[in-house]
C-alpha atoms as a PDB file:
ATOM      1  CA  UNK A   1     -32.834  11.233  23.001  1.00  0.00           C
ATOM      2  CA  UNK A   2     -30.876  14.079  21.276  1.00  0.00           C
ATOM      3  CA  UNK A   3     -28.007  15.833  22.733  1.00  0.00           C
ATOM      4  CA  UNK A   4     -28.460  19.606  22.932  1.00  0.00           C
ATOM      5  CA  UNK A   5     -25.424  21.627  21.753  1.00  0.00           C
ATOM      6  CA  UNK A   6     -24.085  23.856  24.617  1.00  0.00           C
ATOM      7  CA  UNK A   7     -21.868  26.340  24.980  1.00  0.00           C
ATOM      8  CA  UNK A   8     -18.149  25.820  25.931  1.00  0.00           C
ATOM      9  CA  UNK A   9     -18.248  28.901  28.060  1.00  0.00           C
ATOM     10  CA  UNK A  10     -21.053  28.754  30.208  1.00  0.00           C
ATOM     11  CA  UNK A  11     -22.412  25.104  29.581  1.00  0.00           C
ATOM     12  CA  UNK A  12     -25.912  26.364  29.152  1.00  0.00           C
ATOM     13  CA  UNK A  13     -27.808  24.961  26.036  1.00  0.00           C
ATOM     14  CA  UNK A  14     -26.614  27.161  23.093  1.00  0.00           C
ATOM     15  CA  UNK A  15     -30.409  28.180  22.900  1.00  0.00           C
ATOM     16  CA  UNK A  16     -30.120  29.313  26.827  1.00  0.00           C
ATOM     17  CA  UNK A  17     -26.550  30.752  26.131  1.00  0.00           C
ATOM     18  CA  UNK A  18     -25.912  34.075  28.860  1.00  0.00           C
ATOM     19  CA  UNK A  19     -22.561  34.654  27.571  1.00  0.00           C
ATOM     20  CA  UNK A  20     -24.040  37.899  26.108  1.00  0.00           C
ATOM     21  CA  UNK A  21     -25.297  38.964  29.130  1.00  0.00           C
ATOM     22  CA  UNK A  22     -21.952  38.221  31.801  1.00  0.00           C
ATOM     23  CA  UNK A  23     -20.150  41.390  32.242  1.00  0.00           C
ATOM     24  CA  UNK A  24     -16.392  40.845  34.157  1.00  0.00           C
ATOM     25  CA  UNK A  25     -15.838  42.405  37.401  1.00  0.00           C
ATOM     26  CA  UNK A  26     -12.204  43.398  37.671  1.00  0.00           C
ATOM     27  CA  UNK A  27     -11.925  42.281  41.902  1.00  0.00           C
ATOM     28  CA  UNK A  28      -9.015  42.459  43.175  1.00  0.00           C
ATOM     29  CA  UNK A  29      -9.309  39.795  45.753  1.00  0.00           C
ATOM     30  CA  UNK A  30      -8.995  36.251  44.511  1.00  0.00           C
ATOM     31  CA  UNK A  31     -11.869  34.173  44.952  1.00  0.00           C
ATOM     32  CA  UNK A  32     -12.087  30.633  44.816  1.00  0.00           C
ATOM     33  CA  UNK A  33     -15.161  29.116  44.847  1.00  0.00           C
ATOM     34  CA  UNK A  34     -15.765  25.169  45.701  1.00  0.00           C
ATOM     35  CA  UNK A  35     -18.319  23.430  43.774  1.00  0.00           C
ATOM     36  CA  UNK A  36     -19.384  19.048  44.520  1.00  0.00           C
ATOM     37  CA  UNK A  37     -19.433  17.752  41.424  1.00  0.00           C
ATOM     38  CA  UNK A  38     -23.047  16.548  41.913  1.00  0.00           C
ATOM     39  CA  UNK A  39     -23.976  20.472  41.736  1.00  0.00           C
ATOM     40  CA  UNK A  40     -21.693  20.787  38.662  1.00  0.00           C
ATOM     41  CA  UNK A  41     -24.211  18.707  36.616  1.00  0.00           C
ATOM     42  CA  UNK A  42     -27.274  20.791  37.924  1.00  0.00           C
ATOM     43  CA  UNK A  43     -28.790  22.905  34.992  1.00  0.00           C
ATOM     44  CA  UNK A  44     -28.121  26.634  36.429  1.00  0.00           C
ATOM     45  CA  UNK A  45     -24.411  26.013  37.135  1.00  0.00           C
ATOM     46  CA  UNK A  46     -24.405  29.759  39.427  1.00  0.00           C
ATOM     47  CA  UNK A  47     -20.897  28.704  40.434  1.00  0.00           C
ATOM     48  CA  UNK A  48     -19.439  28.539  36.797  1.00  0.00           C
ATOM     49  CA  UNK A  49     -21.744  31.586  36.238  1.00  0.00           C
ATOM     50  CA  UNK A  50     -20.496  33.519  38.801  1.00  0.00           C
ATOM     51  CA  UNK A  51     -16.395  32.872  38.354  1.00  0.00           C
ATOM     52  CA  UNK A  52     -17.136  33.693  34.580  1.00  0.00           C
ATOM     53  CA  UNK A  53     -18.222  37.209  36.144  1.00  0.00           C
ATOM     54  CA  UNK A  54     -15.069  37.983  37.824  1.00  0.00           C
ATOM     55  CA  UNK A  55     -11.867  38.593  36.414  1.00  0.00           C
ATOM     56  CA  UNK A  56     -10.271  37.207  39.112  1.00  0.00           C
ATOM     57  CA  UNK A  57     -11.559  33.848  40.364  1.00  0.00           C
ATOM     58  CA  UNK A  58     -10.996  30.218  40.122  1.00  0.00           C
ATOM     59  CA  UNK A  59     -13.633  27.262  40.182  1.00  0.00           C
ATOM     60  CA  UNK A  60     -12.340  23.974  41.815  1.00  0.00           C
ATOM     61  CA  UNK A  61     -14.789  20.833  41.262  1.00  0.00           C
ATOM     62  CA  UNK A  62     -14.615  17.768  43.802  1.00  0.00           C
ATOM     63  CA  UNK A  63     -15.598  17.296  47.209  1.00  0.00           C
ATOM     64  CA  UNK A  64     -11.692  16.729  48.686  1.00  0.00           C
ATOM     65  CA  UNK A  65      -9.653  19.557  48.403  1.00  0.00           C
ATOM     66  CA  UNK A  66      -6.097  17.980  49.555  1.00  0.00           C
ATOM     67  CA  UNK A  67      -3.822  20.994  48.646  1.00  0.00           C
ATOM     68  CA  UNK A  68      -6.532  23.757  49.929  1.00  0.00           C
ATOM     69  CA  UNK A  69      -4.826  25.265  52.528  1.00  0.00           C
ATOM     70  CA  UNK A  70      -1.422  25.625  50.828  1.00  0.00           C
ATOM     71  CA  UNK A  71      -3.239  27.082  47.564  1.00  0.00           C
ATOM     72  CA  UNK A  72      -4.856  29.775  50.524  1.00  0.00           C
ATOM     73  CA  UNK A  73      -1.656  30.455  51.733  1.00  0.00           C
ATOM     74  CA  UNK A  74       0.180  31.007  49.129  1.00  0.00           C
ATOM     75  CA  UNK A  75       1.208  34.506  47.261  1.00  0.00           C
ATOM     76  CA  UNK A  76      -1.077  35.097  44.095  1.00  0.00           C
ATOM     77  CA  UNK A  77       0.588  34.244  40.915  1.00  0.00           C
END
């Protein structure tokens, strides 16, 4: 078996690569989205996808989230 190149950016095979195609929302609100890491491997990624689309957001991958609440509560950086 060969290993595909992929992009750095979106992970997607360099062939499949939507880079091109991800504009950046400029939200104000932060968002944080929470991905398992089994759904990090799956092949459309929409998580990665959709924090690459907005200018202000943050993907976190594991399924315990220890310092959560303080990272909620505190000011934006």
């Amino acid at each position: 078996m060969t290993n595909r190149l992929t992009c750095s950016r979106c992970l997607r095979p360099q062939t499949h690569c939507l880079c091109a195609y991800i504009g950046c929302i400029p939200n104000q609100t932060h968002v944080l989205v929470l991905q398992h890491p089994e759904e990090h491997k799956h092949p459309l990624n929409t998580a990665r996808l959709a924090v690459l689309g907005l200018q202000n957001a943050e993907l976190l991958i594991g399924e315990s989230f220890p310092d959560l609440v303080s990272r909620l509560t505190s000011s934006p950086a």
